[in-house]
N, C-alpha and C. Protein backbone atom coordinates (compact mmCIF):
# COMPACT_ATOMS: atom_id res chain seq x y z
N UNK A 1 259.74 102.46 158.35
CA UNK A 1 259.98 103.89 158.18
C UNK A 1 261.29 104.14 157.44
N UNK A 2 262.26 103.44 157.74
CA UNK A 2 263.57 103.07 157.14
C UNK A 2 263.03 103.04 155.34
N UNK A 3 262.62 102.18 155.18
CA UNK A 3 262.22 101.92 153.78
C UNK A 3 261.74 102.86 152.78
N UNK A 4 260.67 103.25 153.84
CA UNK A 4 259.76 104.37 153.10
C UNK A 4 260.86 105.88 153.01
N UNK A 5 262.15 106.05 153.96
CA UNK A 5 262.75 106.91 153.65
C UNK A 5 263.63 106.51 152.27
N UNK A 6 264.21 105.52 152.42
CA UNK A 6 264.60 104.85 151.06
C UNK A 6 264.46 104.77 149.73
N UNK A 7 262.93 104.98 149.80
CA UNK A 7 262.39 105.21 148.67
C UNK A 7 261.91 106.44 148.29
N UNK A 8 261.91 107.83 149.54
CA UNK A 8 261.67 108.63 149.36
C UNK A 8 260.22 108.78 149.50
N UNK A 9 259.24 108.19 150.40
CA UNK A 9 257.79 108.13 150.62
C UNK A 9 257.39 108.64 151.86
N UNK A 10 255.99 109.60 151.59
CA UNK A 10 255.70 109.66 153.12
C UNK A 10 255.25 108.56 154.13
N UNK A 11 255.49 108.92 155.31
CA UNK A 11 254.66 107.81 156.06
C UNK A 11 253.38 108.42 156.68
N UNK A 12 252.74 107.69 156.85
CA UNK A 12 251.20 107.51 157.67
C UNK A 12 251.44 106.61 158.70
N UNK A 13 251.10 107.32 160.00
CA UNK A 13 251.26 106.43 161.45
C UNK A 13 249.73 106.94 161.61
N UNK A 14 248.79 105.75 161.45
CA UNK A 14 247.80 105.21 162.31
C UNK A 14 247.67 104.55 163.92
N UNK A 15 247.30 105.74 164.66
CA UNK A 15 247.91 105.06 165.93
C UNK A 15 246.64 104.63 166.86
N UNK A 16 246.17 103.69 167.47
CA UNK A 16 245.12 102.79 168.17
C UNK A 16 245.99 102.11 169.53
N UNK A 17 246.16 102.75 170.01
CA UNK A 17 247.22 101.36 171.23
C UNK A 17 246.36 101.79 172.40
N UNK A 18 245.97 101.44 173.42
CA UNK A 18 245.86 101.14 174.57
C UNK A 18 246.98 101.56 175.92
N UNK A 19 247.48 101.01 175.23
CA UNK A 19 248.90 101.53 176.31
C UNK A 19 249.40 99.89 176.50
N UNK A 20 250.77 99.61 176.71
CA UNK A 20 251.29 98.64 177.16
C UNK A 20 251.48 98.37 179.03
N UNK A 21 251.87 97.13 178.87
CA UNK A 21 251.84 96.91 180.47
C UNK A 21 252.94 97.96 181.32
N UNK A 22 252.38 98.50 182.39
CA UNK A 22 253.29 99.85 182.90
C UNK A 22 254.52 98.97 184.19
N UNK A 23 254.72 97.65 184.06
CA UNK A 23 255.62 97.26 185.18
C UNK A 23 256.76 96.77 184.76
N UNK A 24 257.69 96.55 186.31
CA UNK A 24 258.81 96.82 186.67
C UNK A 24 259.38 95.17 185.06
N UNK A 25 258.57 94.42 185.13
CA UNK A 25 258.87 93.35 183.91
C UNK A 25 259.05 93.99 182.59
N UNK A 26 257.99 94.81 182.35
CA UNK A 26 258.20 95.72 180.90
C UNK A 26 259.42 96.48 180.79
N UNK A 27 259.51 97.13 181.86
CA UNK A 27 260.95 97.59 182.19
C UNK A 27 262.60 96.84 181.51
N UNK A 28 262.54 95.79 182.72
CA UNK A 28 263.47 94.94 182.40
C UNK A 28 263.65 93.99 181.51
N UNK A 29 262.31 94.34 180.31
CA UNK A 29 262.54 93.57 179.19
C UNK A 29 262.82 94.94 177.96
N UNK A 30 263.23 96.00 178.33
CA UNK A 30 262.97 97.70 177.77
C UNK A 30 262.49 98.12 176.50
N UNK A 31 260.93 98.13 177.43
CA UNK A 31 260.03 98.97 176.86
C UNK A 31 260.39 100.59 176.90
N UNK A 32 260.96 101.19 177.68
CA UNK A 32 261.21 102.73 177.83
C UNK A 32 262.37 102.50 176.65
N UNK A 33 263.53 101.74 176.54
CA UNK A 33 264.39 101.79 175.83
C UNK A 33 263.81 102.23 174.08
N UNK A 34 263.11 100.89 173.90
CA UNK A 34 262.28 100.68 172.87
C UNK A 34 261.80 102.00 172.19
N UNK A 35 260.94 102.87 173.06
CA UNK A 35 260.11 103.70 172.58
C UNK A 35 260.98 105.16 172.61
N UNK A 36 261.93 105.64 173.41
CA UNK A 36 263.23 106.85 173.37
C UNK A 36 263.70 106.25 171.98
N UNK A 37 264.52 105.02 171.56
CA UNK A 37 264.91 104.67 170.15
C UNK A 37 263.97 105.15 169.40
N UNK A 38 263.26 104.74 169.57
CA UNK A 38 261.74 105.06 168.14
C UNK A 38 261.63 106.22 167.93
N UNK A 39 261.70 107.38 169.32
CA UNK A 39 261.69 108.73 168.95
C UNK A 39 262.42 109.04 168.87
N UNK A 40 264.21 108.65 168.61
CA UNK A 40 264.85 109.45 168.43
C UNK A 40 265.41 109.35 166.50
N UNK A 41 265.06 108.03 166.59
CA UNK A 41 265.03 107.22 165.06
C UNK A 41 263.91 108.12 163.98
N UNK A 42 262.63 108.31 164.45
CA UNK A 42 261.51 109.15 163.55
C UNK A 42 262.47 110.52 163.75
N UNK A 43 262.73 111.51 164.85
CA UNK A 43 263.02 112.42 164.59
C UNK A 43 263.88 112.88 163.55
N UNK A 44 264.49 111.57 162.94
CA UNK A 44 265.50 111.92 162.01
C UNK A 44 265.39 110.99 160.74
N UNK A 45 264.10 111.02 160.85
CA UNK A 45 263.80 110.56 159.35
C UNK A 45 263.51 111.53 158.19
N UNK A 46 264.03 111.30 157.15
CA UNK A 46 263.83 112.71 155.88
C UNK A 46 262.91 112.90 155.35
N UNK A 47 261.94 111.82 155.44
CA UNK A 47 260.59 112.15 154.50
C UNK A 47 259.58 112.82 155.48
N UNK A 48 258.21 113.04 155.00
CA UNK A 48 257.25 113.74 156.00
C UNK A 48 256.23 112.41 156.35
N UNK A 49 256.06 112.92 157.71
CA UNK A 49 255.44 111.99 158.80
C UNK A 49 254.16 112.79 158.90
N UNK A 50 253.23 111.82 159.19
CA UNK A 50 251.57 112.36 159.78
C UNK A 50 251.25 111.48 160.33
N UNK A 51 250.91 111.57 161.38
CA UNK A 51 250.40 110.57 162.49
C UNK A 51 248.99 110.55 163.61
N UNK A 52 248.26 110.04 162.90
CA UNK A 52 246.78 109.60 163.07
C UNK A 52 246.07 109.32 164.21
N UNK A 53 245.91 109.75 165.25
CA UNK A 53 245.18 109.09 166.51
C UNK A 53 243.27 108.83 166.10
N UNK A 54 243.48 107.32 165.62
CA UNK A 54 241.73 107.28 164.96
C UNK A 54 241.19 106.28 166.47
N UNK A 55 241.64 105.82 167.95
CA UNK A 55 240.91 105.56 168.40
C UNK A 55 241.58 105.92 169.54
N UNK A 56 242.37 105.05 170.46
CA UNK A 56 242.95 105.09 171.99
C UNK A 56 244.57 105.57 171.21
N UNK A 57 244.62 106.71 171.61
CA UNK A 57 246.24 106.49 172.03
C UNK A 57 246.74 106.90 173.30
N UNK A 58 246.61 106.23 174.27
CA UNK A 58 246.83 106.20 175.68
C UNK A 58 248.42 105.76 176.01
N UNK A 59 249.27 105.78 175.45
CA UNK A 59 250.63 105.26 176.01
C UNK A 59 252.26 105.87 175.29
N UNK A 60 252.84 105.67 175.61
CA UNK A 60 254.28 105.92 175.07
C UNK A 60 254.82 105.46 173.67
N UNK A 61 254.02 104.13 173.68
CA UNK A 61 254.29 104.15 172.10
C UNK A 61 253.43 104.82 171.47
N UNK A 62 252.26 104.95 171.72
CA UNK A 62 251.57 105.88 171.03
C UNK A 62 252.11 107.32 170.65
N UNK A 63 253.02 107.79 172.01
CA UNK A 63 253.61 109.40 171.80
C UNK A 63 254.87 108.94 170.96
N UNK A 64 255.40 107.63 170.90
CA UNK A 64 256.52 107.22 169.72
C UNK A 64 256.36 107.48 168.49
N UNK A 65 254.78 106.91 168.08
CA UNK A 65 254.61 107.01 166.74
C UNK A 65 253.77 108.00 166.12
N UNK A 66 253.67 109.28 167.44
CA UNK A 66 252.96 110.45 167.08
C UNK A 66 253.98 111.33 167.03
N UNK A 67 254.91 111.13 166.23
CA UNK A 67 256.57 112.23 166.64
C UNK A 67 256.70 112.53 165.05
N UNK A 68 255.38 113.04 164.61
CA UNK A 68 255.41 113.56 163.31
C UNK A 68 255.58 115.20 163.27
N UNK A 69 255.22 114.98 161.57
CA UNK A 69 255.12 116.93 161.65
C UNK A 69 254.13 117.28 161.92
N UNK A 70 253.22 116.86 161.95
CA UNK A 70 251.45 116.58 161.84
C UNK A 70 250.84 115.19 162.71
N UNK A 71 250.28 116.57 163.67
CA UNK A 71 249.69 115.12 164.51
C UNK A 71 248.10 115.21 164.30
N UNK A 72 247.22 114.53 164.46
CA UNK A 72 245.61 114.61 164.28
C UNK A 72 245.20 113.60 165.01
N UNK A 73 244.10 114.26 165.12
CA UNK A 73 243.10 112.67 165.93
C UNK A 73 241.67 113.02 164.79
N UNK A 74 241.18 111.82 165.10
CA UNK A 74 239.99 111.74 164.56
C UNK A 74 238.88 112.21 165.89
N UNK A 75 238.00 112.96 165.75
CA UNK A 75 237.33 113.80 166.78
C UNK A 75 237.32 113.30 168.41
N UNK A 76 236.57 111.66 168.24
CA UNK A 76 236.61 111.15 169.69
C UNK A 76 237.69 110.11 170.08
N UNK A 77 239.08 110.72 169.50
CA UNK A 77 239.78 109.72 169.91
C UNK A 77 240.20 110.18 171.39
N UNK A 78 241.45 109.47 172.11
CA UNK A 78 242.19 110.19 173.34
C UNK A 78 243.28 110.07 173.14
N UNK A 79 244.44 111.06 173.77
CA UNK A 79 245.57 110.70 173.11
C UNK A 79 246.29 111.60 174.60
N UNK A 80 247.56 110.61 175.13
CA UNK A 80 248.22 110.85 176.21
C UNK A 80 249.02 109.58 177.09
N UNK A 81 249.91 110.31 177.45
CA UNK A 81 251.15 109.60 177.83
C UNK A 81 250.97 108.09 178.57
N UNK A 82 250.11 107.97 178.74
CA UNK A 82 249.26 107.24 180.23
C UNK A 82 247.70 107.00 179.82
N UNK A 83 247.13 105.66 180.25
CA UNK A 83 245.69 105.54 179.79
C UNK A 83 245.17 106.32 180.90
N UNK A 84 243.90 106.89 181.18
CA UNK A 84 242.94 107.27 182.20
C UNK A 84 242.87 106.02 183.12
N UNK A 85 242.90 104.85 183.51
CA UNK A 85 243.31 103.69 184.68
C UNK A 85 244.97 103.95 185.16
N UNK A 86 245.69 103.63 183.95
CA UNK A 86 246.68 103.94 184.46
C UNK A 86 247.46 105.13 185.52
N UNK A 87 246.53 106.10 184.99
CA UNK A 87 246.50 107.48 185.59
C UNK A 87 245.97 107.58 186.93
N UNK A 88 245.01 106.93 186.80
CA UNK A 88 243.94 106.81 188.24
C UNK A 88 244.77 105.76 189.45
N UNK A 89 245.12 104.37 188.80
CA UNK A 89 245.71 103.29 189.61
C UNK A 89 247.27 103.87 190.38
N UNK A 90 247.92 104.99 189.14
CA UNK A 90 249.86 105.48 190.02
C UNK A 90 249.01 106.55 191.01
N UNK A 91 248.36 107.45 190.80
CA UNK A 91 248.00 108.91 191.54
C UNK A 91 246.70 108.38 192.55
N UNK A 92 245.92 107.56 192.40
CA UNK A 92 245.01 107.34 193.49
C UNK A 92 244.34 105.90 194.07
N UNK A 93 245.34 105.26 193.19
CA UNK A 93 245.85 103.84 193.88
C UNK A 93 243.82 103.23 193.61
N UNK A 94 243.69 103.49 192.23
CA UNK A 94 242.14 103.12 192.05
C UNK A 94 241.87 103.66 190.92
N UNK A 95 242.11 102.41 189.90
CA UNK A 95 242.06 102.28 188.34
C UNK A 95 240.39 102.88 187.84
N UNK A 96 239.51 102.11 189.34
CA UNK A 96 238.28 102.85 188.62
C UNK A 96 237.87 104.04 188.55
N UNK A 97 239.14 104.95 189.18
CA UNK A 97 238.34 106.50 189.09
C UNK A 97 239.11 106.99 187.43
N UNK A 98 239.25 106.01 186.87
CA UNK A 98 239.38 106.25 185.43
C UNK A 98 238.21 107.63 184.65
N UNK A 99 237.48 107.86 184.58
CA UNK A 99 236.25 109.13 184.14
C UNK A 99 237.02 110.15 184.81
N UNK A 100 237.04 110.18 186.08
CA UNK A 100 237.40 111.28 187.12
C UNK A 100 238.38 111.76 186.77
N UNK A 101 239.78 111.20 186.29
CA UNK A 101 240.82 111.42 186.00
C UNK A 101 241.34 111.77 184.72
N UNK A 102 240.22 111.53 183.62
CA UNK A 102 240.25 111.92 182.09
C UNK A 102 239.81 113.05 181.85
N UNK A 103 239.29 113.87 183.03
CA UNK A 103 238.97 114.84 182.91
C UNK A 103 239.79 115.93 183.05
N UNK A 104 240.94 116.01 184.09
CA UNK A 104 242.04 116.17 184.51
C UNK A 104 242.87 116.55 183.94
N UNK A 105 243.05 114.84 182.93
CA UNK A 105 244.17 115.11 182.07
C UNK A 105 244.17 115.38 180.91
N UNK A 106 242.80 116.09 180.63
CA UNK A 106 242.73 116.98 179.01
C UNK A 106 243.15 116.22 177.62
N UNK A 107 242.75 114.97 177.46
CA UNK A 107 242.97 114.04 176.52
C UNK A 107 242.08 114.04 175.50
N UNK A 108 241.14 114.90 175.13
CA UNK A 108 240.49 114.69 174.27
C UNK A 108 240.75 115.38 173.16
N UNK A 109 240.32 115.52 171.91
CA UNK A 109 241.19 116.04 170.90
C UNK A 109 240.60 117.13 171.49
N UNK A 110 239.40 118.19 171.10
CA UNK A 110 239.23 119.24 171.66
C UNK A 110 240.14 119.93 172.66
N UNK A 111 240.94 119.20 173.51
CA UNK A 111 241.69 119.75 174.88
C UNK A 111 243.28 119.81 173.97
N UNK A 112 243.28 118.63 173.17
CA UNK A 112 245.28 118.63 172.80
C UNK A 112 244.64 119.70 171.46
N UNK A 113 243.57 119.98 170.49
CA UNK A 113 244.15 121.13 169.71
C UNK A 113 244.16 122.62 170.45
N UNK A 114 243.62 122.72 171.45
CA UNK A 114 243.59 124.39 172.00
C UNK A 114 244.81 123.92 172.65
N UNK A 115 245.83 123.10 173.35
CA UNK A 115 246.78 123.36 174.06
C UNK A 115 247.82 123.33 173.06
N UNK A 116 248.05 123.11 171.93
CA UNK A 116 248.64 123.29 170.20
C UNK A 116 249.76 121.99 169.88
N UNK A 117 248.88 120.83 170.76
CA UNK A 117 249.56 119.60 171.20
C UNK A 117 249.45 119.14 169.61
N UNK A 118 248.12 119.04 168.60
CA UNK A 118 247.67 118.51 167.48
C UNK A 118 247.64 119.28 166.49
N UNK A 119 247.54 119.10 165.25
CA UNK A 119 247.13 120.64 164.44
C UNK A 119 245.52 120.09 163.85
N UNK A 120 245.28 118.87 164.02
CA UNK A 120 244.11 118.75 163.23
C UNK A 120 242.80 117.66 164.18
N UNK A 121 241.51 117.75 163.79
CA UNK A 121 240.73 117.41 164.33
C UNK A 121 239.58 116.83 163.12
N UNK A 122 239.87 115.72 162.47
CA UNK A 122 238.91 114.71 161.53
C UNK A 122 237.79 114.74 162.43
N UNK A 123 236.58 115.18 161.96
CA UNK A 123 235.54 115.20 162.44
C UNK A 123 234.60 113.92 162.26
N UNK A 124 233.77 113.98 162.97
CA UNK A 124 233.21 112.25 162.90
C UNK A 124 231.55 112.62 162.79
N UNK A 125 230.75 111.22 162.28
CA UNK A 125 229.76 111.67 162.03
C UNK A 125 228.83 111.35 163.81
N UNK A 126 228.15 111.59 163.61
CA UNK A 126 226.99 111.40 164.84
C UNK A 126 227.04 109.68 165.47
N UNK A 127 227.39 109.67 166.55
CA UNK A 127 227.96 108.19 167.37
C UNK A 127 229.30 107.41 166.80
N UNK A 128 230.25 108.53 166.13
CA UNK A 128 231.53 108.07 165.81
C UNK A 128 231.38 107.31 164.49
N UNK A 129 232.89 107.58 164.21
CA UNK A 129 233.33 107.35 162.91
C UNK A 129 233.03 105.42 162.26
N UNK A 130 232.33 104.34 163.19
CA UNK A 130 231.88 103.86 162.45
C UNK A 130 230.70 103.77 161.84
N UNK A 131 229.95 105.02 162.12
CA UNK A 131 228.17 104.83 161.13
C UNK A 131 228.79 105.69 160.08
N UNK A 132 229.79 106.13 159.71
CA UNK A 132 229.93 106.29 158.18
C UNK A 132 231.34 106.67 157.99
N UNK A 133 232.17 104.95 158.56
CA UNK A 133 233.48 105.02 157.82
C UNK A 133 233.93 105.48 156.71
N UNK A 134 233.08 105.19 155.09
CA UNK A 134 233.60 105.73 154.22
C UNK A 134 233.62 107.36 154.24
N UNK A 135 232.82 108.08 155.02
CA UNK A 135 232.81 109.33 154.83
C UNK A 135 234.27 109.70 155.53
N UNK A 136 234.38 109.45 156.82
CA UNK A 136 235.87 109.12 157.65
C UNK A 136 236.63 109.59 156.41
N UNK A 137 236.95 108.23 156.12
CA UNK A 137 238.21 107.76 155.32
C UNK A 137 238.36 108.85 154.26
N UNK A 138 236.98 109.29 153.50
CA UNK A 138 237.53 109.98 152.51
C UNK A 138 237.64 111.68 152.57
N UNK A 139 237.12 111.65 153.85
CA UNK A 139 238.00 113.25 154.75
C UNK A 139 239.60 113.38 155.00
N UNK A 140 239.66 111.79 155.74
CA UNK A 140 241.36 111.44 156.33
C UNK A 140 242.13 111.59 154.58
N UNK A 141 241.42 110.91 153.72
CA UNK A 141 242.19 110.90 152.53
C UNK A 141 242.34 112.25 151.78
N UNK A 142 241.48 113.18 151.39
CA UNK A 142 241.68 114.75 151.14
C UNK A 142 242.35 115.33 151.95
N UNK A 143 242.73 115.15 153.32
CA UNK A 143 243.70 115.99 154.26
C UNK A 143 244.50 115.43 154.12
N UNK A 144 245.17 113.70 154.21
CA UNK A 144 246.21 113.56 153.76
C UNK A 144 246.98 114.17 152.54
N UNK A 145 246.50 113.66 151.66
CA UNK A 145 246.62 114.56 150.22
C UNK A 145 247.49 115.40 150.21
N UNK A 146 245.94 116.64 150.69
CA UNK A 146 246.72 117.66 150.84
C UNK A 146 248.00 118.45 151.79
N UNK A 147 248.35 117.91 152.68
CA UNK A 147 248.93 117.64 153.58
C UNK A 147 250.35 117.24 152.90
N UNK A 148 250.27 116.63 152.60
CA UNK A 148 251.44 115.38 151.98
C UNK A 148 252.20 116.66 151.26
N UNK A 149 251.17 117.12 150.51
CA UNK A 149 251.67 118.09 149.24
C UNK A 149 252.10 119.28 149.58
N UNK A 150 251.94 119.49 151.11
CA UNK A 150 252.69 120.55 151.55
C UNK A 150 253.88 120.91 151.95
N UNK A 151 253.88 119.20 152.84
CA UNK A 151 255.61 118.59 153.29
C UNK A 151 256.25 118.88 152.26
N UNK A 152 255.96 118.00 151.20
CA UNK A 152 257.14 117.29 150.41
C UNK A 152 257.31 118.73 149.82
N UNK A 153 257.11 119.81 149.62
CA UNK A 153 257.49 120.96 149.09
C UNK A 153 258.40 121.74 149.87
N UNK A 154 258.74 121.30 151.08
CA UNK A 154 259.66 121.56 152.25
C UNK A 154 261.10 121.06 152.17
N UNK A 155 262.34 121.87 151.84
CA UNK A 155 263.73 121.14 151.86
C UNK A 155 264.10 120.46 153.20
N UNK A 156 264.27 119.06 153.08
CA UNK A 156 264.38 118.19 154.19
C UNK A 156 265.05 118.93 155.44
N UNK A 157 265.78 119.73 155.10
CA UNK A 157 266.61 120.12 156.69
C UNK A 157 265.55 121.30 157.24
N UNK A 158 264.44 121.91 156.87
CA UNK A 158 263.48 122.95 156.84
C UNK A 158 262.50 121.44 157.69
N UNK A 159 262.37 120.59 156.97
CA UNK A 159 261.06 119.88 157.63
C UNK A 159 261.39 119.27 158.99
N UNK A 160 262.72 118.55 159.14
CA UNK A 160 263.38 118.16 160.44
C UNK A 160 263.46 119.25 161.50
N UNK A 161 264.06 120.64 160.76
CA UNK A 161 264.10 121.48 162.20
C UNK A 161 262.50 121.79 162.08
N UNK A 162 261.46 121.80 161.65
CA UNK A 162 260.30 121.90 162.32
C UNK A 162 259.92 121.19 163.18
N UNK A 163 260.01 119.86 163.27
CA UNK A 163 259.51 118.49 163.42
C UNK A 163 260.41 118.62 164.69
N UNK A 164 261.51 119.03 164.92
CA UNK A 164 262.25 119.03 166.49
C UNK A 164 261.92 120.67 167.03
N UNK A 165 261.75 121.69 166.41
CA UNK A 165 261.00 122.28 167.03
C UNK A 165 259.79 122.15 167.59
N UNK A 166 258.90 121.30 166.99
CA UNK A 166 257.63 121.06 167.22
C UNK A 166 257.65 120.16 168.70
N UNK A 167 258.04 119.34 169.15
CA UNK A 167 258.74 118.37 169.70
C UNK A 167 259.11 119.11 171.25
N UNK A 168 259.94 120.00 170.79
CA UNK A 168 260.68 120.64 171.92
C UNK A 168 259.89 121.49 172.74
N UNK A 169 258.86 122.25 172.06
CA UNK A 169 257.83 123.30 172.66
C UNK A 169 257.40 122.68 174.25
N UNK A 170 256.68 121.49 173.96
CA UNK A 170 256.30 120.33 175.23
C UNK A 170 257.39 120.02 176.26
C-alpha cells in the first residue's frame, strides 16, 4: 500500500479471510496489534482505496483491509467482525449454532448495505459468482473504473477526511 502510494496508484483490497485463530496465543504473538496498525496505517494513506468482500470476510483483518473509501461485497459474500462459529462458540459456548447466529448478526451484504456499512452490492449470477466469473469480473471491472475515476478527482485531504468520517459513523 506504501508503494502504490508512492507511485501515486489506487489500491484494490480483495478481501476472502475466514477469520484468524481468536486465542489467548494469537494474542501474545499480536494479532490485535497487527490489525489497529493496519487500520491506522490505511487510514492515512493518500491514494483511493476500494475494498472488495468477493467471499468470507469474517474477521478483523478482514475489517483491516476493508478501511477504504468504498467498501462492496460481491452479492453472497459475509462480511463481520467475527465468523458466525466464532460468534456462536464466545456467546453460546456452541460453534454449531453457527446458521442461528448469522442471522442475528446481519452479515449479509443485503443487511451491511441498508445499515450504510457498504456502498455497493456486485451482483452475482444464479448459484454465485462462479457459473459466470467472467461476467463477475467484468461488472467488478466497470465499477472499479468508474469508481477509481471518481476518487482520484478528489483533493487528497477531501478523500482522507471522508474515509475517517466514514470510519467514525460505526
Amino acid at each position: 500500500m506504501k508503494q502504490a502510494e508512492k507511485f501515486n496508484r489506487p489500491i484494490i483490497c480483495f478481501i476472502n479471510t475466514s477469520g484468524a485463530y481468536c486465542g489467548v496465543e494469537a494474542e501474545e504473538r499480536g494479532q490485535g496489534e497487527a490489525i489497529a496498525k493496519n487500520l491506522m496505517e490505511i487510514a492515512k494513506i493518500k491514494v483511493p482505496i476500494i475494498s472488495i468482500i468477493v467471499g468470507e470476510g469474517g474477521s478483523g483483518g478482514a475489517i483491516a483491509l476493508a478501511c477504504g473509501d468504498k467498501v462492496w461485497m460481491l452479492e453472497n459474500s459475509i462480511y463481520s467482525i467475527l465468523s458466525p462459529e466464532g460468534f456462536a462458540s464466545i456467546l453460546l459456548k456452541d460453534a454449531s449454532k453457527a446458521k442461528e447466529v448469522s442471522e442475528v448478526m446481519g452479515i449479509t451484504s443485503y443487511d451491511l448495505l441498508e445499515r450504510g456499512i457498504i456502498e455497493k452490492i456486485i451482483k452475482e449470477p444464479k448459484g454465485g459468482a462462479q457459473n459466470d466469473i467472467k461476467a463477475v469480473a467484468e461488472s467488478l471491472k466497470q465499477n472499479i473504473i468508474q469508481e477509481i475515476k471518481i476518487l482520484k478527482n478528489k483533493p487528497v485531504e477531501e478523500l482522507l477526511e471522508e474515509r475517517y468520517l466514514r470510519y467514525r459513523k460505526f
